[in-house]
Protein backbone atom coordinates (compact mmCIF):
# COMPACT_ATOMS: atom_id res chain seq x y z
CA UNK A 1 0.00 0.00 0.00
CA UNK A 2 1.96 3.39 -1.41
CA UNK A 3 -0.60 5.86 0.45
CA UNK A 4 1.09 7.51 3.68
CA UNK A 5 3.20 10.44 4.01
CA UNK A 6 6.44 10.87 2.10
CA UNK A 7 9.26 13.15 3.43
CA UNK A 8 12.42 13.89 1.61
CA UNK A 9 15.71 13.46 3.68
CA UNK A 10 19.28 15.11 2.00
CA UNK A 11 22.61 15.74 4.47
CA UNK A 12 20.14 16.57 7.65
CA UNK A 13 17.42 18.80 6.15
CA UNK A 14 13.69 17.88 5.75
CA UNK A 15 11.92 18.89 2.45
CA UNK A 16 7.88 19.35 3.37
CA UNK A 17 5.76 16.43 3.46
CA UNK A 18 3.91 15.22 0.79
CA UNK A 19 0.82 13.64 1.56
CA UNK A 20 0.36 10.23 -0.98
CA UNK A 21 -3.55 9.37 -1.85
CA UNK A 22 -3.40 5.87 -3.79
CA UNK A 23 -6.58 3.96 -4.47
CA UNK A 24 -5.78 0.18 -5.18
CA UNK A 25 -8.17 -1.76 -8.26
CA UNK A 26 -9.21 -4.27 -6.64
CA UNK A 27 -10.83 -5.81 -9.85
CA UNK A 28 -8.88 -4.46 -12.34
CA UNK A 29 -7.19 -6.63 -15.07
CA UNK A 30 -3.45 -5.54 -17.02
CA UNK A 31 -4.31 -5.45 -20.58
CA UNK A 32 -0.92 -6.04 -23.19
CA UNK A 33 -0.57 -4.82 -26.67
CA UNK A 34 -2.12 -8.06 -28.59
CA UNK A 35 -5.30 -7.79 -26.80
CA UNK A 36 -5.81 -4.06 -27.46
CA UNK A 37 -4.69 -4.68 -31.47
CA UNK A 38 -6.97 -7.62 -30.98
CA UNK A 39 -9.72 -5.29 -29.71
CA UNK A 40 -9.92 -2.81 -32.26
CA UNK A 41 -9.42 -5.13 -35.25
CA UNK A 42 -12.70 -6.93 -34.15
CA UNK A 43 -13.98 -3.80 -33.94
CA UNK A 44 -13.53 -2.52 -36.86
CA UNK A 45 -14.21 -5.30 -38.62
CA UNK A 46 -17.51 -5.39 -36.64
CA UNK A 47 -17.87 -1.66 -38.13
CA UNK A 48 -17.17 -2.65 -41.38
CA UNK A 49 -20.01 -5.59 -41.72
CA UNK A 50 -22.68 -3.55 -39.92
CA UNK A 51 -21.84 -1.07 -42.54
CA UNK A 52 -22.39 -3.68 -45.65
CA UNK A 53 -25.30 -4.80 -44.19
CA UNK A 54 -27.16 -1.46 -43.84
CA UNK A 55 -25.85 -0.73 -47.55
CA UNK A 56 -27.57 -3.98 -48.51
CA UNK A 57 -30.47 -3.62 -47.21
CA UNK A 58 -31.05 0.07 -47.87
CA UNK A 59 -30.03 -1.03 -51.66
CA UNK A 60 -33.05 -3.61 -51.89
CA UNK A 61 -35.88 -0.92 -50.83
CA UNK A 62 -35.05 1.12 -53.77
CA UNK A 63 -36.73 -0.93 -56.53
CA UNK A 64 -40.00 -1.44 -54.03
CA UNK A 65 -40.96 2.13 -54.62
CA UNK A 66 -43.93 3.04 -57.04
CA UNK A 67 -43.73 6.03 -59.20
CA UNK A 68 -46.97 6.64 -57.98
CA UNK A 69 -45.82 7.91 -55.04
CA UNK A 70 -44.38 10.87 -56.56
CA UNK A 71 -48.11 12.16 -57.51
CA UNK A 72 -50.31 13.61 -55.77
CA UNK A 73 -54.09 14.55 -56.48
CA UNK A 74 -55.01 17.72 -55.98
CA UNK A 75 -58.02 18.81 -54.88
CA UNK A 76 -60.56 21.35 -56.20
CA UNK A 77 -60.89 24.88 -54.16
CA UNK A 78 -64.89 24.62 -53.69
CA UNK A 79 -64.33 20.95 -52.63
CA UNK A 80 -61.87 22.60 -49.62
CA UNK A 81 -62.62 22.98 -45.37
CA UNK A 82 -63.40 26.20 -44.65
């Protein structure tokens, strides 16, 4: 445990104290470099195949739409609320 109070000692003089606040993990887990790369690879490739998918799909509602869509009927002024 590094917490405490930490005083610096040279030929006989004191420096002022310095007052150490260290909070231990206690569940924590070291992560090395091949994990991390491993991380980000996945998630990019992750990225990548959500990103196909939504093209694919988004490309297949295209030929689903009518043309008759685009019109619309208008109506006549006497037929409108007042």
């Amino acid at each position: 445990d590094p917490r405490g109070i930490y005083v610096c000692e040279t030929g006989g003089k004191k420096s002022s104290a310095l007052q150490v606040y260290y909070r231990m993990c206690q569940n924590c887990i070291e992560v090395d470099a091949p994990t991390i790369s491993g991380i980000v690879v996945a998630d990019v490739i992750a990225t990548i195949f959500l990103a196909v998918a939504v093209y694919c799909i988004t490309g297949q509602d295209r030929g689903r739409m009518s043309r008759a869509s685009d019109r619309q009927n208008l109506i006549a002024n006497e037929q409108l609320y007042q």
